[in-house]
C-alpha atoms as a PDB file:
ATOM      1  CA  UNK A   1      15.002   4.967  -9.169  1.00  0.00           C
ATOM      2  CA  UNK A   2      13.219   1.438  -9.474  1.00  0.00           C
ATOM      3  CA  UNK A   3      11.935  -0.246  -6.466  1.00  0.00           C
ATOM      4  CA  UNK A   4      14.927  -2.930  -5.926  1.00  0.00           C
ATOM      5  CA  UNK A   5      17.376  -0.048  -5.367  1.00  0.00           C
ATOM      6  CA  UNK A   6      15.057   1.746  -3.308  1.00  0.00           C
ATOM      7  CA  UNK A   7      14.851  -1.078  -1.153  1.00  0.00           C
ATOM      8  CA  UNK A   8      19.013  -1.855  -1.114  1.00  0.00           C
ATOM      9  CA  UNK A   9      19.445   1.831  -0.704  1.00  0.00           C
ATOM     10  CA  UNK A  10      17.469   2.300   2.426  1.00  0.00           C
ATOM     11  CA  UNK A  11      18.603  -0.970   3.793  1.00  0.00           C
ATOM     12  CA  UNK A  12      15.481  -2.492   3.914  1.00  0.00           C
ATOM     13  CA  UNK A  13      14.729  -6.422   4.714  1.00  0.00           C
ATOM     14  CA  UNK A  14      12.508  -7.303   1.823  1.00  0.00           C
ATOM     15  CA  UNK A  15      11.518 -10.558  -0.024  1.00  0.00           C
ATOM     16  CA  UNK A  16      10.196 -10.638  -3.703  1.00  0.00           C
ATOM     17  CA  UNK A  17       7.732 -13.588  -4.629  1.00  0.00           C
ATOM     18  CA  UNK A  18       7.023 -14.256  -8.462  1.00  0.00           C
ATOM     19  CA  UNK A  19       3.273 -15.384  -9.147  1.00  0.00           C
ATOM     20  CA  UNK A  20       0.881 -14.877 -11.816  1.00  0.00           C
ATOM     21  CA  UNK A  21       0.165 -11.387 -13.516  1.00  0.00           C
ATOM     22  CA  UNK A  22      -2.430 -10.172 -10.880  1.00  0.00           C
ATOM     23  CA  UNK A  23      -4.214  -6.885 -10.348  1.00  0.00           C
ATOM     24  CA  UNK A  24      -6.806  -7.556  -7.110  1.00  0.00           C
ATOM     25  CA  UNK A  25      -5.234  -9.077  -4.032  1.00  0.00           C
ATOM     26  CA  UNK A  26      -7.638 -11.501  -3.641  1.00  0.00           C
ATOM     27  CA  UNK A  27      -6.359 -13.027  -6.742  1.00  0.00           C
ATOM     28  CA  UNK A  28      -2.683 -12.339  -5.823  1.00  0.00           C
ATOM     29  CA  UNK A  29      -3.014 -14.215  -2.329  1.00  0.00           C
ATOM     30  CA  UNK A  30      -4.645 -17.148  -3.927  1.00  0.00           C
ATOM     31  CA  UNK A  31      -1.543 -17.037  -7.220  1.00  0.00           C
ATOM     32  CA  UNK A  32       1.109 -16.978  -3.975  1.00  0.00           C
ATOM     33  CA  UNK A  33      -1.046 -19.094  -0.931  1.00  0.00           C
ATOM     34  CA  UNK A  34      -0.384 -16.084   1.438  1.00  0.00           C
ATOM     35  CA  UNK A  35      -3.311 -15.286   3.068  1.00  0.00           C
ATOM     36  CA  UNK A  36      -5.206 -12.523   1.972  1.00  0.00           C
ATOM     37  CA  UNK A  37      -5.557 -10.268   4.834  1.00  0.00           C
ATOM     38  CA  UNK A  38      -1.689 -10.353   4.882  1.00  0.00           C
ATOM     39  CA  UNK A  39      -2.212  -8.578   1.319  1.00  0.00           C
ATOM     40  CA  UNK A  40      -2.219  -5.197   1.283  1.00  0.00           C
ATOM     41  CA  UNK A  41      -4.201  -3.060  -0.670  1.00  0.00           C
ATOM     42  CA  UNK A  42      -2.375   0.290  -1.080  1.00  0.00           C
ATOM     43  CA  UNK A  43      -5.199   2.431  -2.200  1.00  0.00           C
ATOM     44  CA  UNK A  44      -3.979   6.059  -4.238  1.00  0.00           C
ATOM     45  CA  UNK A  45      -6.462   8.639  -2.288  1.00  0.00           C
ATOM     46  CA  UNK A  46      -6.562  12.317  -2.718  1.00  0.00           C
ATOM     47  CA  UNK A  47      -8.527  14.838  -0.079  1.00  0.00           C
ATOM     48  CA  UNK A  48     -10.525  17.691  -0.766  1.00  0.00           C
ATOM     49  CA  UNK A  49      -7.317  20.125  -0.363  1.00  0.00           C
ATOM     50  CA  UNK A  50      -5.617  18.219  -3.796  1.00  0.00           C
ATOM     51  CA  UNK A  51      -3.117  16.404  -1.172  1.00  0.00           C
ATOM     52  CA  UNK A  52      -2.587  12.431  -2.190  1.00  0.00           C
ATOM     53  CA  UNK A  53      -2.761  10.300   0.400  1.00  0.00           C
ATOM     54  CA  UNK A  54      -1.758   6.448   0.371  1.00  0.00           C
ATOM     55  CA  UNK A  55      -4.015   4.405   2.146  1.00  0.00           C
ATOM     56  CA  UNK A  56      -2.283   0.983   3.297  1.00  0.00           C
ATOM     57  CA  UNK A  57      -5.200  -1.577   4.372  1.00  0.00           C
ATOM     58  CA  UNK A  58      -5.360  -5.890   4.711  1.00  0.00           C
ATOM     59  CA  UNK A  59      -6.726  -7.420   1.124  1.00  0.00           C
ATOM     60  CA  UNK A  60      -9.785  -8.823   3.262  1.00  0.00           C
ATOM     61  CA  UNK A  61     -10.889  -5.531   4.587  1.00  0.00           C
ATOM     62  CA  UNK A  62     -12.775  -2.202   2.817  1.00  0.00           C
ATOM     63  CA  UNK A  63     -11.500   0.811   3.605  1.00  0.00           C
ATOM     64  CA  UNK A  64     -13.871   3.564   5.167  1.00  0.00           C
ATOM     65  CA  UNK A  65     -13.131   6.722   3.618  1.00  0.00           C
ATOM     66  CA  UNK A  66     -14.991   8.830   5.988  1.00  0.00           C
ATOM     67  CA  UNK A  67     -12.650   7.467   9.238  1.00  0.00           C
ATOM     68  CA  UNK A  68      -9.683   8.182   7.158  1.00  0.00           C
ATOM     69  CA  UNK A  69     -10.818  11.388   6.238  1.00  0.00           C
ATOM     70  CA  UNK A  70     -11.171  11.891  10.326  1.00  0.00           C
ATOM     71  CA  UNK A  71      -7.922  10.780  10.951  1.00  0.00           C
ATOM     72  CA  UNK A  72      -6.326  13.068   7.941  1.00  0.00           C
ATOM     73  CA  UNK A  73      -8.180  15.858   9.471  1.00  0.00           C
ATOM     74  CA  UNK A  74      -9.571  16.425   5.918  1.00  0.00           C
ATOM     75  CA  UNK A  75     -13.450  16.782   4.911  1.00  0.00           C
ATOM     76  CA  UNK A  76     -13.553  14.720   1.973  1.00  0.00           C
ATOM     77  CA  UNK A  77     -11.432  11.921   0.862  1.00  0.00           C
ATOM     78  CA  UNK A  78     -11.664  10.103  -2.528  1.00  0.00           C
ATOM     79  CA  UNK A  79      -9.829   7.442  -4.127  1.00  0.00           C
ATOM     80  CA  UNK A  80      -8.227   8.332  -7.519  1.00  0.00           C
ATOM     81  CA  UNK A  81      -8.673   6.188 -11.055  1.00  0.00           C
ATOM     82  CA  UNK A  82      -6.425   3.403 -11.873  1.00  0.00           C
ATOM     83  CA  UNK A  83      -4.538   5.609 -14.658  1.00  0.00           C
ATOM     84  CA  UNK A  84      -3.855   8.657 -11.834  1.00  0.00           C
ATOM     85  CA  UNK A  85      -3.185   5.950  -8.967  1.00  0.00           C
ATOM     86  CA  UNK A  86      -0.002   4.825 -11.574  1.00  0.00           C
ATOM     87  CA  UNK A  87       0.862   8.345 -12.228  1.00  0.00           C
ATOM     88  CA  UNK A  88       1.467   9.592  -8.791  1.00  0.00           C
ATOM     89  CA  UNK A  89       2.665   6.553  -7.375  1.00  0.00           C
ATOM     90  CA  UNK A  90       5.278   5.185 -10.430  1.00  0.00           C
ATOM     91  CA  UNK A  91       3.444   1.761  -9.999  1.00  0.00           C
ATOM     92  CA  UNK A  92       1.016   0.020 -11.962  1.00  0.00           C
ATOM     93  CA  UNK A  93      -2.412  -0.957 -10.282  1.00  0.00           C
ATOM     94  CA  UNK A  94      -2.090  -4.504  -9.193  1.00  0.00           C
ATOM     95  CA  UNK A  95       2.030  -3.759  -8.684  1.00  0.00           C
ATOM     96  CA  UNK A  96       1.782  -0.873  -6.099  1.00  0.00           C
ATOM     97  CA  UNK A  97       4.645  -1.287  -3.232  1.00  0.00           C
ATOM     98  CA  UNK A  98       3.805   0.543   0.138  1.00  0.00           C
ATOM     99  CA  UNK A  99       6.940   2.304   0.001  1.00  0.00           C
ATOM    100  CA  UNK A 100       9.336   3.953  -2.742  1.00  0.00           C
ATOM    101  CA  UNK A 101       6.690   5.905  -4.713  1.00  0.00           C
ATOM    102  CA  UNK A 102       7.180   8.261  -7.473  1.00  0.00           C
ATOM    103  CA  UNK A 103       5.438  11.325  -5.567  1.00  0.00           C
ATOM    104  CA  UNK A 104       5.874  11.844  -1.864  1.00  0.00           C
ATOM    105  CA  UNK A 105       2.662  10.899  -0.252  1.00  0.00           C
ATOM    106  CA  UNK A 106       1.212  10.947   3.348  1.00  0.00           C
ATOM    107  CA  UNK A 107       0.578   7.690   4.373  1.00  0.00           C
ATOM    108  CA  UNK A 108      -2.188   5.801   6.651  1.00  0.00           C
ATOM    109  CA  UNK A 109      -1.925   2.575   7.528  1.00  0.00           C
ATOM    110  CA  UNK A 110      -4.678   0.587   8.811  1.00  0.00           C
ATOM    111  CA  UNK A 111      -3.887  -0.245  12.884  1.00  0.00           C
ATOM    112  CA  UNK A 112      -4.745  -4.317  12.087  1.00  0.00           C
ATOM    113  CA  UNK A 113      -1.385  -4.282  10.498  1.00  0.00           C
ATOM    114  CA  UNK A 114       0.330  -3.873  13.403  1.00  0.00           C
ATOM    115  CA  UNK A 115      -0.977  -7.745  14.070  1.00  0.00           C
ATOM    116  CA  UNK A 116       1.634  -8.840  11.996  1.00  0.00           C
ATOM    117  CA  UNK A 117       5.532  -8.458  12.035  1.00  0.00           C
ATOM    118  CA  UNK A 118       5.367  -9.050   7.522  1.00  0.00           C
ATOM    119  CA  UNK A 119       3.284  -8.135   5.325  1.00  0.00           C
ATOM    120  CA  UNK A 120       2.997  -8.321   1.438  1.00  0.00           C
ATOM    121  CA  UNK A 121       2.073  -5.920  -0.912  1.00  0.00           C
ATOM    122  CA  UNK A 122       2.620  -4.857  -4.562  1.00  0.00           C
ATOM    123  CA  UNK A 123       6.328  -5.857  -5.923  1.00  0.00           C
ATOM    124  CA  UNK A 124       6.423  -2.800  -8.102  1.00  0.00           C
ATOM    125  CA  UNK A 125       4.668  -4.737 -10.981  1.00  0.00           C
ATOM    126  CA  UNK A 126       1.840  -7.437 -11.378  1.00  0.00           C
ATOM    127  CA  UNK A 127       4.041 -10.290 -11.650  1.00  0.00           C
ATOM    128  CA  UNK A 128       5.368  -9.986  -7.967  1.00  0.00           C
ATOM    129  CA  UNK A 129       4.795  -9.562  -4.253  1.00  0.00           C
ATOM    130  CA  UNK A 130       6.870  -7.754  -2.052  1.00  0.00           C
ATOM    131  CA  UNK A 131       7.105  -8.914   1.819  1.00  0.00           C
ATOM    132  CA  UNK A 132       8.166  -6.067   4.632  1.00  0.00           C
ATOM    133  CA  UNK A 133       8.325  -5.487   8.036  1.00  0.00           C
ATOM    134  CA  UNK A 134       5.558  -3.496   8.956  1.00  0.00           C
ATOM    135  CA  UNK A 135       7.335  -1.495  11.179  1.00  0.00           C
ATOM    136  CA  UNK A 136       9.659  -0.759   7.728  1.00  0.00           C
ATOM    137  CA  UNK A 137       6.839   0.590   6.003  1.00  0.00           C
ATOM    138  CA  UNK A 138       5.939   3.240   8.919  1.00  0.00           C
ATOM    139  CA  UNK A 139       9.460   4.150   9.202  1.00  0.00           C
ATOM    140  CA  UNK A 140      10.224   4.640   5.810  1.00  0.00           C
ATOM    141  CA  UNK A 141       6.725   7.137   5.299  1.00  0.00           C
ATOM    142  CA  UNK A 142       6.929   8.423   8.752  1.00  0.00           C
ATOM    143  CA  UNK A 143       3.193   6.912   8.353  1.00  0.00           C
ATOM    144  CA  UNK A 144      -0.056   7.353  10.664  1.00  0.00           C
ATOM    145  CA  UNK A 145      -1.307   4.525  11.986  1.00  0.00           C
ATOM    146  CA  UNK A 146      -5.384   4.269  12.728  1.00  0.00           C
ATOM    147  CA  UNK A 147      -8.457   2.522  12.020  1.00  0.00           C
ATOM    148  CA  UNK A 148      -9.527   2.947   8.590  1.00  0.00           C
ATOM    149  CA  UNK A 149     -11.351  -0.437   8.178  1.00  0.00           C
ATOM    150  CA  UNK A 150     -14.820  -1.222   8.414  1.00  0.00           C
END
């Protein structure tokens, strides 16, 4: 199933913006003039167990892998290359959506979120943005929600 019928099927408010073939989101905020911390990075982790974890976090911020791995309750967590991250999640770098992935994933999602009621991530390719309600996103990936920025 693609993303768009994903999206009808759950009944989710959504909003797709065409821009420029991007892969970074500081390139994708400036192709679309949303502001970047409104970006999301979702960031294709895996923990020291083998379990892949999809870390949701603003496009202005770095994730801190140790404070996710806290919040996980794991020891170690790692992201995963480019050409894995597209495996597991369906979605190309660049393109990654924060819902509707390939491979059932737990999901953390950075608390500074929660500042806004949309956000925009990865439209399920390069070309694209997708806006949701944050509180969408949690619901649909029963997600955490904690402080994984520095």
């Amino acid at each position: 199933m693609n993303l768009d019928e994903y999206l009808i099927r759950n009944n989710v408010w959504h909003r797709f913006i065409q821009k420029a073939e991007t892969i970074h989101t500081s390139d994708a905020a400036k192709a679309t003039g949303v502001e970047l911390r409104r970006v999301t990075k979702n960031l294709v982790s895996v923990t020291d167990g083998g379990e892949h974890v999809l870390l949701i976090v603003p496009g202005d911020r770095k994730v801190d892998l140790e404070k996710a791995a806290k919040i996980l309750g794991v020891k170690h967590l790692r992201l995963v290359a480019f050409d894995q991250a597209e495996k597991i999640s369906g979605y190309p770098p660049g393109g990654t959506p924060s819902v509707g992935h390939k491979e059932k994933m737990r999901v953390l999602l950075d608390k500074i979120l929660l500042d806004y009621n949309t956000v925009y991530c990865g439209g399920g390719s390069r070309d694209r943005l997708l806006e949701l309600k944050v509180q969408d996103i949690i619901r649909l990936n029963d997600a955490t929600v904690g402080e994984v920025c520095r």
